[in-house]
Protein backbone atom coordinates (compact mmCIF):
# COMPACT_ATOMS: atom_id res chain seq x y z
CA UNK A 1 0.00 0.00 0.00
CA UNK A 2 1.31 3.48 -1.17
CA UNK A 3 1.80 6.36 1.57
CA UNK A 4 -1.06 8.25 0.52
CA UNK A 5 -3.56 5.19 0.60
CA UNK A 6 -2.39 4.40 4.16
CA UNK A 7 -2.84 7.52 5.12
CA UNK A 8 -6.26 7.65 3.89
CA UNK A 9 -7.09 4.67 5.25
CA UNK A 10 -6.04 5.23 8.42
CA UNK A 11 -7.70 8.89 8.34
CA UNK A 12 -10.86 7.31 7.67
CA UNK A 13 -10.64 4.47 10.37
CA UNK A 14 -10.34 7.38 12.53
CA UNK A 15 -13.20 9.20 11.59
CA UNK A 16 -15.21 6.19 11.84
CA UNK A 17 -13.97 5.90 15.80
CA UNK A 18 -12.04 2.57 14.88
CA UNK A 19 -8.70 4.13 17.05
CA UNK A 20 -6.91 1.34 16.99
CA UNK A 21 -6.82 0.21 13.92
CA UNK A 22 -6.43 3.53 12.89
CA UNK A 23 -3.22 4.14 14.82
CA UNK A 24 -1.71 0.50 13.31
CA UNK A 25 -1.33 1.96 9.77
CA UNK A 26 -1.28 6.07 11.03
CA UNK A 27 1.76 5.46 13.64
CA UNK A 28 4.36 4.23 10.86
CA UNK A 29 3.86 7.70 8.94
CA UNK A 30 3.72 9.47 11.69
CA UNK A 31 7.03 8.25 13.08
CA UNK A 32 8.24 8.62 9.19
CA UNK A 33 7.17 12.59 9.40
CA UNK A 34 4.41 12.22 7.67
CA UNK A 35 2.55 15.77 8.74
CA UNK A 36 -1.04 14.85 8.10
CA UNK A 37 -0.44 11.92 9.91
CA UNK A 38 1.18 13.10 12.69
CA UNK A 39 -1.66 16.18 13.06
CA UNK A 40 -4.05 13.09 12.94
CA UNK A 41 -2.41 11.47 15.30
CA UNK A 42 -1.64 14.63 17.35
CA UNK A 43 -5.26 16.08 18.05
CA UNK A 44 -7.56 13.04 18.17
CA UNK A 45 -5.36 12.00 21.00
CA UNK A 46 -5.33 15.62 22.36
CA UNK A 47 -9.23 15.61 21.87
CA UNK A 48 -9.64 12.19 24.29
CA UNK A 49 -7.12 14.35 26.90
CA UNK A 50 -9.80 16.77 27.62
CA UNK A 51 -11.94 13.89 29.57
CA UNK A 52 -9.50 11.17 29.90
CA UNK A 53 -5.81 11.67 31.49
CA UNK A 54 -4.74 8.68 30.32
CA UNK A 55 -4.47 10.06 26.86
CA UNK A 56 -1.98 13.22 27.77
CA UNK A 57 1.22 11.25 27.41
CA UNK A 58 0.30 10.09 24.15
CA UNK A 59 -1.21 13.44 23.14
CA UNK A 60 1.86 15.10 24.58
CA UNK A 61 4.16 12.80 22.46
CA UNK A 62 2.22 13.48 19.09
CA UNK A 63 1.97 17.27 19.80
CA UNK A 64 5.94 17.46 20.45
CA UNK A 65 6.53 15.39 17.36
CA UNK A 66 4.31 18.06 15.10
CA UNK A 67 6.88 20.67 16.39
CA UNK A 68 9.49 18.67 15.33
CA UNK A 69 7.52 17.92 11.64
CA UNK A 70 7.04 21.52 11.59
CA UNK A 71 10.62 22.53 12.56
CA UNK A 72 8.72 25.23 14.67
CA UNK A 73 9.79 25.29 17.90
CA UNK A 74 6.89 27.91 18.85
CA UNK A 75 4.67 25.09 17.58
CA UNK A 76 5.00 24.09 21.80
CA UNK A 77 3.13 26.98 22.80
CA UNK A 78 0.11 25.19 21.48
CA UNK A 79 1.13 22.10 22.90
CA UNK A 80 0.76 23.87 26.29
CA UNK A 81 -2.38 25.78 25.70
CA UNK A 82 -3.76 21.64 25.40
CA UNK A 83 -2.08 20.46 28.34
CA UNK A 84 -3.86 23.30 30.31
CA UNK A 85 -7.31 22.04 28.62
CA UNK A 86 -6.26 18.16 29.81
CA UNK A 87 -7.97 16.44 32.21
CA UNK A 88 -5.24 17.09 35.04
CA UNK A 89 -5.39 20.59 34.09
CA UNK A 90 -1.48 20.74 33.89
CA UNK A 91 -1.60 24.35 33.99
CA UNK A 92 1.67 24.91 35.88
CA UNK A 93 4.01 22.40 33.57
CA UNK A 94 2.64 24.53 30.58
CA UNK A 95 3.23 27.85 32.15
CA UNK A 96 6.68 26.83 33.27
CA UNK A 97 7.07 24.91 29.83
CA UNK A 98 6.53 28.04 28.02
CA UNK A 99 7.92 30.51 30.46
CA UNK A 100 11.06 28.60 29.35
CA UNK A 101 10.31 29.27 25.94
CA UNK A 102 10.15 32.80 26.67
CA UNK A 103 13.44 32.86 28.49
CA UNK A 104 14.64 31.72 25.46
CA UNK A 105 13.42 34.46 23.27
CA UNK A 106 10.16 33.05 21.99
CA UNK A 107 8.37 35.79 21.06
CA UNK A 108 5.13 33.71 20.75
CA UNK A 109 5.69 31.98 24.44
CA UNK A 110 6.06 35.62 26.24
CA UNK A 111 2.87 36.90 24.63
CA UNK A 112 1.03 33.75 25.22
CA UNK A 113 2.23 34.13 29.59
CA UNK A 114 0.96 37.76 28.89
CA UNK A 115 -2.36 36.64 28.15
CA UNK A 116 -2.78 34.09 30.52
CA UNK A 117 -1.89 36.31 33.58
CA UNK A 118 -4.38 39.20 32.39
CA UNK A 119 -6.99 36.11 31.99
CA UNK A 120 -5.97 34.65 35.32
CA UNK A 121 -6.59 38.53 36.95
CA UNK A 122 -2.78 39.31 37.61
CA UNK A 123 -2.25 42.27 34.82
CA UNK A 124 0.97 43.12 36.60
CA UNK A 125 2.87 40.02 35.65
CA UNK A 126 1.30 40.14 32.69
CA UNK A 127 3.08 43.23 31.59
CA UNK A 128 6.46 41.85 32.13
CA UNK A 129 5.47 38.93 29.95
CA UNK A 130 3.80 41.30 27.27
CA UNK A 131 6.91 43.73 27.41
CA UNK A 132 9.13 40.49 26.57
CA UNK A 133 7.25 39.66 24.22
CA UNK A 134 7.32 43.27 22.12
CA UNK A 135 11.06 43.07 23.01
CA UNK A 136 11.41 40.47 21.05
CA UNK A 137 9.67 40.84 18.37
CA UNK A 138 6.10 40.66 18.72
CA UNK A 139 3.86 43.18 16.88
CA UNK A 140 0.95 42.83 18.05
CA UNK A 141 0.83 42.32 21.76
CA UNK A 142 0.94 46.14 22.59
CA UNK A 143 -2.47 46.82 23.02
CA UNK A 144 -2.72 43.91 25.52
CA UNK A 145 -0.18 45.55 27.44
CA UNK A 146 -1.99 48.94 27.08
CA UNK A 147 -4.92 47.65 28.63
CA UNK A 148 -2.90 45.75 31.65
CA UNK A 149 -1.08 49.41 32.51
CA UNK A 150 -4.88 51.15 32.66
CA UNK A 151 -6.04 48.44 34.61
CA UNK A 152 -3.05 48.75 37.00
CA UNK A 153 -3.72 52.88 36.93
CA UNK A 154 0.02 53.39 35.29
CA UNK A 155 -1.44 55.92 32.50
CA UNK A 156 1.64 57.55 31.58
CA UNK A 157 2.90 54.77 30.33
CA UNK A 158 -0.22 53.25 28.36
CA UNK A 159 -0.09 57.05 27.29
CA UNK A 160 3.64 56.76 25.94
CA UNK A 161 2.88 52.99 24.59
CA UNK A 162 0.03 54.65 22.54
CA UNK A 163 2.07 57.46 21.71
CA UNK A 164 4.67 55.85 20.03
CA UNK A 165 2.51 53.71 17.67
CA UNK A 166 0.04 56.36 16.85
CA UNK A 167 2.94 58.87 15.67
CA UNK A 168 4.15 55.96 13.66
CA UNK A 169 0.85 56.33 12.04
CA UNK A 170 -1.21 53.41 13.73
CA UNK A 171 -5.30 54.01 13.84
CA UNK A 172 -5.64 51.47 16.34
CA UNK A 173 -3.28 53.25 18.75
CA UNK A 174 -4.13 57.00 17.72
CA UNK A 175 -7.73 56.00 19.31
CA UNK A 176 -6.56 53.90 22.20
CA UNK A 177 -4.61 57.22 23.01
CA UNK A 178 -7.65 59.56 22.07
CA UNK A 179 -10.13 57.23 24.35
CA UNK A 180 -7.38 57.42 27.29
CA UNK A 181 -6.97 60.75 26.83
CA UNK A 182 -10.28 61.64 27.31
CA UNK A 183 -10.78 59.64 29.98
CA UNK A 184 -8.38 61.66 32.30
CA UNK A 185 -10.10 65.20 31.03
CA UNK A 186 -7.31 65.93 28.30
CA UNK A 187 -9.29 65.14 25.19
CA UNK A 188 -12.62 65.11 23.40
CA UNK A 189 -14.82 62.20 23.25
CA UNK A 190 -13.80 60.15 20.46
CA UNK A 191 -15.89 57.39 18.22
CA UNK A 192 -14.10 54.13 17.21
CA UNK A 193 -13.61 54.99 13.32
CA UNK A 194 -15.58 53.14 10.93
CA UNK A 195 -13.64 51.08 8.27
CA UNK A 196 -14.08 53.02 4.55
CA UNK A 197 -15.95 50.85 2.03
């Protein structure tokens, strides 16, 4: 049987909840790098997790081998944003997983600890994360760390994170510094702008 038929196969034993007999023709290509298989292989196991613990080591094994399939290390961020859905709620192995990641200089990992502090209620850890994270390359994180600096009452520096963007021409961050602006009295009331047809 050619690759592609085995992977079919196997795809469709799957999808018809036949696991096992799925897994005897899907685990070959998987260990082979064969992507689709090893995304198959990856989530369905991933999926099972959510309700059943027994299934994280074998989710966790597929998941680390699609990062490797991938050659994207970042690709373990997601693997951690499962382990936190799993069963055993492995939140702290993710966030120390990742926070490793970060320390690293994954871009990706610090903005992903930014937005599970702000989520978790602690916006002052999640600046340091969300800082990081611009620092090292992320572009888009900025307004998350806007909103974590109003929430802790630090305004002149949301004020000097907007400013910077919105001089550099940014209409996202020319009315996130309008809005604060007028907030603390120095402004008018702004509108968010509506997108041109």
């Amino acid at each position: 049987m050619d690759t592609s038929a085995q992977y079919e196969l196997g795809s469709n034993l799957l999808q018809q909840g036949r696991r096992e007999e799925a897994k005897r023709l899907l685990v070959p290509l998987a260990e082979a790098g064969h992507p689709q298989a090893v995304r198959q292989l990856a989530w369905t196991a991933s999926e099972l997790a959510y309700k059943n613990a027994s299934y994280e080591a074998e989710a966790e094994h597929w998941l680390r081998r699609e990062a490797e399939v991938r050659q994207d290390p970042d690709w373990l961020v997601t693997m951690a944003q499962e382990m936190r859905r799993w069963a055993s709620g492995r939140v702290a192995e993710a966030e120390a997983l990742v926070a490793g990641m970060a320390r690293a200089g994954s871009a990706r990992a610090a903005g992903q600890l930014g937005y599970w502090k702000r989520r978790d209620g602690d916006p002052a850890t999640a600046v340091e994360w969300y800082r990081l994270a611009i620092e090292l390359g992320d572009r888009f994180c900025w307004r998350d760390l806007g909103w974590c600096l109003r929430t802790l009452g630090r305004y002149a520096e949301a004020e000097a994170l907007y400013r910077q963007r919105a001089e550099a021409g940014d209409v996202v961050a020319q009315y996130e510094l309008a809005a604060l602006l007028h907030a603390q009295g120095r402004g008018p009331a702004v509108t968010p702008r509506r997108p041109s047809l």
